[in-house]
PDB file of N, CA and C in Angstrom:
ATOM      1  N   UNK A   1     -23.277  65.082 -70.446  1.00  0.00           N
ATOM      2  CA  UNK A   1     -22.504  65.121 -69.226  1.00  0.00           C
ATOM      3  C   UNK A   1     -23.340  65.795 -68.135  1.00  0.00           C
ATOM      4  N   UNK A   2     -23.460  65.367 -66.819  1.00  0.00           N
ATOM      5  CA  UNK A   2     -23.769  65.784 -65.901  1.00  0.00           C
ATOM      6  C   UNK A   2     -23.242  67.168 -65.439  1.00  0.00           C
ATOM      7  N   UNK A   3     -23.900  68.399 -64.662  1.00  0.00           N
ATOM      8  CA  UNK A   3     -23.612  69.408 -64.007  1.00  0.00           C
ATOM      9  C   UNK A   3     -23.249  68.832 -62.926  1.00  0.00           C
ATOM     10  N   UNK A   4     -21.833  69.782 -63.175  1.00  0.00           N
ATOM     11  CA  UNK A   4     -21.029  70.020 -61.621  1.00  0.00           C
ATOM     12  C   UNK A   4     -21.754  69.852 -60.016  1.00  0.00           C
ATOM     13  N   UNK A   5     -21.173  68.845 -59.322  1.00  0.00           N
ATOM     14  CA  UNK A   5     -21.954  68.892 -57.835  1.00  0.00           C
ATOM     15  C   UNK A   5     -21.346  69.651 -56.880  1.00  0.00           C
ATOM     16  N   UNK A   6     -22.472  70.693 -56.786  1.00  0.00           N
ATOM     17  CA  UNK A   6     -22.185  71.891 -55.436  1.00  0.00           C
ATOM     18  C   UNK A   6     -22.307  70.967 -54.266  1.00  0.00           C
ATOM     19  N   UNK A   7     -21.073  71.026 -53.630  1.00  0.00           N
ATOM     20  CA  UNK A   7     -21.033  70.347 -52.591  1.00  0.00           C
ATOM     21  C   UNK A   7     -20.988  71.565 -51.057  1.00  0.00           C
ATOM     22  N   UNK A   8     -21.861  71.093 -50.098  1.00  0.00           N
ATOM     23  CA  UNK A   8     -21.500  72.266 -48.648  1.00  0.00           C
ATOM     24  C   UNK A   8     -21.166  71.287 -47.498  1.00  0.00           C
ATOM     25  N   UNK A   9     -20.215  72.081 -46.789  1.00  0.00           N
ATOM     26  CA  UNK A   9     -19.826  71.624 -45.567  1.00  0.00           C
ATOM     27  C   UNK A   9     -20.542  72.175 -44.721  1.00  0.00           C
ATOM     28  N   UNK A  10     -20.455  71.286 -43.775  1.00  0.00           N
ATOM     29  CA  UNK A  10     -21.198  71.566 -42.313  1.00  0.00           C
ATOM     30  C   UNK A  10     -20.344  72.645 -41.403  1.00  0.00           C
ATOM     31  N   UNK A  11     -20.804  73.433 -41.009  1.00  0.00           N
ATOM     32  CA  UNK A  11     -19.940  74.824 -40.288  1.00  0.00           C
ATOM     33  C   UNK A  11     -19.941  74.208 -38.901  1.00  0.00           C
ATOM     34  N   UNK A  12     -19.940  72.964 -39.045  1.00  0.00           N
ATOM     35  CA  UNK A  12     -19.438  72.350 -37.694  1.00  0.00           C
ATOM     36  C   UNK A  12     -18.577  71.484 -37.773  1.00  0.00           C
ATOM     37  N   UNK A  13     -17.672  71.959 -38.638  1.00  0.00           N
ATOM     38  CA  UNK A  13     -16.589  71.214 -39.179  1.00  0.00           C
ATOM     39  C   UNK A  13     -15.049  70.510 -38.450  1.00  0.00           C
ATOM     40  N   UNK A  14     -14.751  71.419 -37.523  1.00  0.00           N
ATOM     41  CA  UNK A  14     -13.680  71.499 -36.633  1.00  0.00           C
ATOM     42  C   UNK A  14     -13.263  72.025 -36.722  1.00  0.00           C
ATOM     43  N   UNK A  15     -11.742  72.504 -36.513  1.00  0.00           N
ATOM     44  CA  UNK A  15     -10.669  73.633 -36.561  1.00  0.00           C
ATOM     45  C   UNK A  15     -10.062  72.898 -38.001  1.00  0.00           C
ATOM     46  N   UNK A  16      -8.954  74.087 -38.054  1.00  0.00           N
ATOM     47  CA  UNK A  16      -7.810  74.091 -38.967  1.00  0.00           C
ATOM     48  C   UNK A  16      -8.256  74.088 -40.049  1.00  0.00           C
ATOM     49  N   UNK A  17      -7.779  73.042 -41.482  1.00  0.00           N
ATOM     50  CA  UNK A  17      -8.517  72.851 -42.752  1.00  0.00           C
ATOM     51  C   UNK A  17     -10.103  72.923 -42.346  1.00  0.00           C
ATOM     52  N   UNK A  18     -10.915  72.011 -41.830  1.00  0.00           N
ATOM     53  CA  UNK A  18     -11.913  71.855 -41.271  1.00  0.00           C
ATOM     54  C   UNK A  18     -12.595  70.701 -42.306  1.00  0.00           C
ATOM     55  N   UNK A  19     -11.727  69.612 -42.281  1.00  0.00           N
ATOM     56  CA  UNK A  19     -11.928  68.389 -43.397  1.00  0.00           C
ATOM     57  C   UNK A  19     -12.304  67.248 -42.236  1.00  0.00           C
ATOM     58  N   UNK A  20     -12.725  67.471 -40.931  1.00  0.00           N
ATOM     59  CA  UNK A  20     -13.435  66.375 -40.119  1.00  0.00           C
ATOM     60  C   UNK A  20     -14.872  65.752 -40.166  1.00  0.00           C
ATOM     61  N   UNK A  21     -15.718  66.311 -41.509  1.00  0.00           N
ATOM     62  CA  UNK A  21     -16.650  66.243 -41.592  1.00  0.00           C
ATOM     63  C   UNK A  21     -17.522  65.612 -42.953  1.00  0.00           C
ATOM     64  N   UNK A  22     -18.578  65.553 -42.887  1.00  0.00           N
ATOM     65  CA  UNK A  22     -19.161  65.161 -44.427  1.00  0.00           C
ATOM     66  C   UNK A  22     -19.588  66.397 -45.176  1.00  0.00           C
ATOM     67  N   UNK A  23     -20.103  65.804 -46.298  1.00  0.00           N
ATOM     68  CA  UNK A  23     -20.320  67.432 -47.319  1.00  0.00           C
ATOM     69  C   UNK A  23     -21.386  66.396 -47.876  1.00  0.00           C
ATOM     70  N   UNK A  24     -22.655  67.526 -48.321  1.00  0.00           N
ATOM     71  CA  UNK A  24     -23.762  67.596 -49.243  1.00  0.00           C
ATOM     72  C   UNK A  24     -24.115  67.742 -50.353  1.00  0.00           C
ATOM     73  N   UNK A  25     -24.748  67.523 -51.443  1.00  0.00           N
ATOM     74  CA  UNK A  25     -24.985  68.045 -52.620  1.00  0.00           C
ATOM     75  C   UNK A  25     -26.657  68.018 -52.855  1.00  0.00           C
ATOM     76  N   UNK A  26     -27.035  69.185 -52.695  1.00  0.00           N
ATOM     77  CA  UNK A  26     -28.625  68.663 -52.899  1.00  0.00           C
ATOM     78  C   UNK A  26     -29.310  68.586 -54.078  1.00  0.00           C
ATOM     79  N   UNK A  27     -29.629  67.735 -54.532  1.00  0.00           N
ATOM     80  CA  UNK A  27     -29.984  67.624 -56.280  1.00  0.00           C
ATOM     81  C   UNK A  27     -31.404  67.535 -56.513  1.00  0.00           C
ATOM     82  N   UNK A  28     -32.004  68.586 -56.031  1.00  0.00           N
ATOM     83  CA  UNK A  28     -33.779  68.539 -55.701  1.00  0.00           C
ATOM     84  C   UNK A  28     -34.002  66.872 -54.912  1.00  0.00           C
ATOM     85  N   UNK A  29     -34.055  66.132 -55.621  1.00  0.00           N
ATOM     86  CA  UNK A  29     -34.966  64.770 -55.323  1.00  0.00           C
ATOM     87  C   UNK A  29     -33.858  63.734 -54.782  1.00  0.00           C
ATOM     88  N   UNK A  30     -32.458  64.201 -54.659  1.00  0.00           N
ATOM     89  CA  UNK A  30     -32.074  63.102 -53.608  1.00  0.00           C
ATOM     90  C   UNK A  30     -30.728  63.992 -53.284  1.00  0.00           C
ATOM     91  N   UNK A  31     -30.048  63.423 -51.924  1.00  0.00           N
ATOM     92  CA  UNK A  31     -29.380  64.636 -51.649  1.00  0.00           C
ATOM     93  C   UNK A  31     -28.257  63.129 -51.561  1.00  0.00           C
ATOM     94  N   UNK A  32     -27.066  63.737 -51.835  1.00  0.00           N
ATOM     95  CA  UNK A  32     -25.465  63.008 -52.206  1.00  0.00           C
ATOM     96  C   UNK A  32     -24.578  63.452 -50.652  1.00  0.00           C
ATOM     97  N   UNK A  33     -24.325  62.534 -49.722  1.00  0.00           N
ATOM     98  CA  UNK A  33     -23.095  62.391 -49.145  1.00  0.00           C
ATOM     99  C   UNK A  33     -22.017  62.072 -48.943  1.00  0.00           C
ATOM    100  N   UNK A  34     -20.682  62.796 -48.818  1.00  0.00           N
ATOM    101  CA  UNK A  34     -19.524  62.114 -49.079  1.00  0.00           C
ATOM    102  C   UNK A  34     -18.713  62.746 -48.351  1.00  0.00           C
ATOM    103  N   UNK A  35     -17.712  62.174 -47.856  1.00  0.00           N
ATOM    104  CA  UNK A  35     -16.192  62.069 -46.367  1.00  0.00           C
ATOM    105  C   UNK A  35     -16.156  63.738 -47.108  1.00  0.00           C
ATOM    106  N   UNK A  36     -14.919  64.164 -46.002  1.00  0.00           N
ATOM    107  CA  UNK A  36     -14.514  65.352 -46.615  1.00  0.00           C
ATOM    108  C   UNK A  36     -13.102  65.772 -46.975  1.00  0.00           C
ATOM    109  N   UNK A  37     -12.828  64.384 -46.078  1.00  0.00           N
ATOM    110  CA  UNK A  37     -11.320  63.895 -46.356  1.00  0.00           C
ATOM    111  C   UNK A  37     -10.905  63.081 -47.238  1.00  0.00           C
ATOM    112  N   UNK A  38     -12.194  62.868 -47.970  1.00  0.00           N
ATOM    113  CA  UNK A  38     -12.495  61.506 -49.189  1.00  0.00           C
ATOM    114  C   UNK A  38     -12.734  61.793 -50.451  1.00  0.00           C
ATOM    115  N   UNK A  39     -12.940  63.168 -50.876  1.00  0.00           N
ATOM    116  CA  UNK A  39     -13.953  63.339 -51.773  1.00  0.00           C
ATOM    117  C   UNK A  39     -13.774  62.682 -52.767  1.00  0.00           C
ATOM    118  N   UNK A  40     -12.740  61.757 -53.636  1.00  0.00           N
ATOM    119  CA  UNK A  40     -12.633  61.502 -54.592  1.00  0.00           C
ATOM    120  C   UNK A  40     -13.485  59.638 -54.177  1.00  0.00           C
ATOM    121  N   UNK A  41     -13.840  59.375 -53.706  1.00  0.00           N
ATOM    122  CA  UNK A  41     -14.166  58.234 -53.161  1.00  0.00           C
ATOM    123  C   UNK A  41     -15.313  58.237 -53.342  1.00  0.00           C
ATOM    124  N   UNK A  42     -16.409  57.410 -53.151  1.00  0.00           N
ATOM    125  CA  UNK A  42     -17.853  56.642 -52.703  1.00  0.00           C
ATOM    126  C   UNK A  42     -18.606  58.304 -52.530  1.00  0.00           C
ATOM    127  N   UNK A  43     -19.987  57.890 -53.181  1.00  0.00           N
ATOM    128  CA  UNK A  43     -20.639  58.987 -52.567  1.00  0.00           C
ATOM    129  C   UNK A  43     -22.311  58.111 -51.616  1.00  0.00           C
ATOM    130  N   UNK A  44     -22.990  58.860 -51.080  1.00  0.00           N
ATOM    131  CA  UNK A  44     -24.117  58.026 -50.864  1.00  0.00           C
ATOM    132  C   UNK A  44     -25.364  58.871 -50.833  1.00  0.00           C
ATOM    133  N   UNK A  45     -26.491  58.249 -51.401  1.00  0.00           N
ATOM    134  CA  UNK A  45     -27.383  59.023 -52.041  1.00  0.00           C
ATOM    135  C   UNK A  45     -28.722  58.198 -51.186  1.00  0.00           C
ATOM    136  N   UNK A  46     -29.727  59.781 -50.930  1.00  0.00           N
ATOM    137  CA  UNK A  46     -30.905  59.321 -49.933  1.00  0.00           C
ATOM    138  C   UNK A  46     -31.561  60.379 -50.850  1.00  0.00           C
ATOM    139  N   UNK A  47     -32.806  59.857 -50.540  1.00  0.00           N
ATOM    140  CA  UNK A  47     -34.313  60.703 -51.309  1.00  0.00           C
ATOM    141  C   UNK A  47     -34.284  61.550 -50.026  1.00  0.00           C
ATOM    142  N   UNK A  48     -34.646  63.085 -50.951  1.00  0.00           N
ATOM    143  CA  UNK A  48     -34.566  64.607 -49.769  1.00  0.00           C
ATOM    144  C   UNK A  48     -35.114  64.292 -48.512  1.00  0.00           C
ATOM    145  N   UNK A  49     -36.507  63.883 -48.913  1.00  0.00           N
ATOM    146  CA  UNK A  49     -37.759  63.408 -48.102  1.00  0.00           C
ATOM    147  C   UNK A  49     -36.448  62.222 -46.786  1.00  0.00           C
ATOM    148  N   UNK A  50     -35.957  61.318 -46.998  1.00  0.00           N
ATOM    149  CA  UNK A  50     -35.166  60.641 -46.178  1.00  0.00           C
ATOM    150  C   UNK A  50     -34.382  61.145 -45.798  1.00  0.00           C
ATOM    151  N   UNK A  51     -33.900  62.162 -45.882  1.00  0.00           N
ATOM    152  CA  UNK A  51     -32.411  62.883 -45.436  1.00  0.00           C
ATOM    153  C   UNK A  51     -33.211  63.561 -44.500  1.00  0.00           C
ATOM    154  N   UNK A  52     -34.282  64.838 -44.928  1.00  0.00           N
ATOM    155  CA  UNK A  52     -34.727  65.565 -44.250  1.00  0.00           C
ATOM    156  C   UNK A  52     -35.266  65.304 -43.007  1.00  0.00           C
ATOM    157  N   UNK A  53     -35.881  63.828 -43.150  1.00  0.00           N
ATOM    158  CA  UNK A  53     -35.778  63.057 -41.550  1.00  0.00           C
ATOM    159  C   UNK A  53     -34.973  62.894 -40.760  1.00  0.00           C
ATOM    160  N   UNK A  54     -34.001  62.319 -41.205  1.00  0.00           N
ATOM    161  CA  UNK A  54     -32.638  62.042 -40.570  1.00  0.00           C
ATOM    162  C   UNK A  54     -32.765  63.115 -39.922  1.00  0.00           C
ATOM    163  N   UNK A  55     -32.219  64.358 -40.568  1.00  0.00           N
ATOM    164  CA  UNK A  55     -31.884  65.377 -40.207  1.00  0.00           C
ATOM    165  C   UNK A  55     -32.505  66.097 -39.067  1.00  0.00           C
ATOM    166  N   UNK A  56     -33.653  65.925 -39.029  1.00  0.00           N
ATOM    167  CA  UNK A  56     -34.926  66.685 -38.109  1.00  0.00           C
ATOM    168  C   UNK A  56     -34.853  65.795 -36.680  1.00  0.00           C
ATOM    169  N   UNK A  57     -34.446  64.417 -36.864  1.00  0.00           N
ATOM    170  CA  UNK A  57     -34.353  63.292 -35.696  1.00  0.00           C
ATOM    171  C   UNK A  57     -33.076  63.829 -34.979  1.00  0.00           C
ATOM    172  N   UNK A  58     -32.004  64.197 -35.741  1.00  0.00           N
ATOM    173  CA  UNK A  58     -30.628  64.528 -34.900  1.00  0.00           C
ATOM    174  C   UNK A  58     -30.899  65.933 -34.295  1.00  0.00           C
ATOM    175  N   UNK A  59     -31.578  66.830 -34.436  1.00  0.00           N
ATOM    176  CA  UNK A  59     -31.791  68.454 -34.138  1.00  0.00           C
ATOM    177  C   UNK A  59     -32.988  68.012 -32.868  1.00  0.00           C
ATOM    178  N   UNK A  60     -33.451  66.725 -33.100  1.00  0.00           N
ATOM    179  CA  UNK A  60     -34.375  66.990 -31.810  1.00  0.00           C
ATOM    180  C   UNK A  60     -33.630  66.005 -30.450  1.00  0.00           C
ATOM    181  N   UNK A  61     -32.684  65.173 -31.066  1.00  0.00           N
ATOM    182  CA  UNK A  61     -32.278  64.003 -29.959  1.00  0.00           C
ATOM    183  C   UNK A  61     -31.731  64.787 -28.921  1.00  0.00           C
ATOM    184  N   UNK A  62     -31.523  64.409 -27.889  1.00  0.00           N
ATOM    185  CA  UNK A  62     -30.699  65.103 -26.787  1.00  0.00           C
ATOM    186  C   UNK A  62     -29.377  64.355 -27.384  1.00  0.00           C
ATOM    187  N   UNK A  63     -28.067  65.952 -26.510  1.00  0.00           N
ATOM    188  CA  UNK A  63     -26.682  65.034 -26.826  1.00  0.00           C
ATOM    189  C   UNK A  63     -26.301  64.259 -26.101  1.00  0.00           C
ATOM    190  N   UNK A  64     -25.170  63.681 -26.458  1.00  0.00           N
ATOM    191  CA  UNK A  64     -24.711  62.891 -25.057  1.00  0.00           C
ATOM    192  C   UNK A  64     -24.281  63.318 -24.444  1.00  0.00           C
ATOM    193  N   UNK A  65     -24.190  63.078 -23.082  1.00  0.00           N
ATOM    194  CA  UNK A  65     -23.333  63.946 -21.968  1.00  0.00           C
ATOM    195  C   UNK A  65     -22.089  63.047 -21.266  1.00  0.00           C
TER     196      UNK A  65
END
């Protein structure tokens, strides 16, 4: 059987519950995304290396105004 997936929310979650958002699981070599209002649903899985792009592209884009 597989170990339990530590899942984290984004502390930019919204108010109240703060279930407006996605959650993570980083499993060394590919990192797991899934709703937060969903969890029992679909997950989706990117190699770290691909996430960590993603990730670095949204921290540099300008927002929208």
């Amino acid at each position: 059987m597989d170990a339990p997936t530590l899942w984290k929310k984004s502390s930019f979650s919204g108010g109240g519950e703060g279930n407006d958002c996605v959650e993570i699981a980083d499993l060394d070599t590919h990192i797991r995304v899934r709703d937060s209002k969903a969890p029992a649903r679909a997950t989706l899985t990117f190699p770290a290396g691909a996430f960590a792009s993603f990730v670095d592209a949204l921290k540099t884009r300008p927002l929208p105004r």
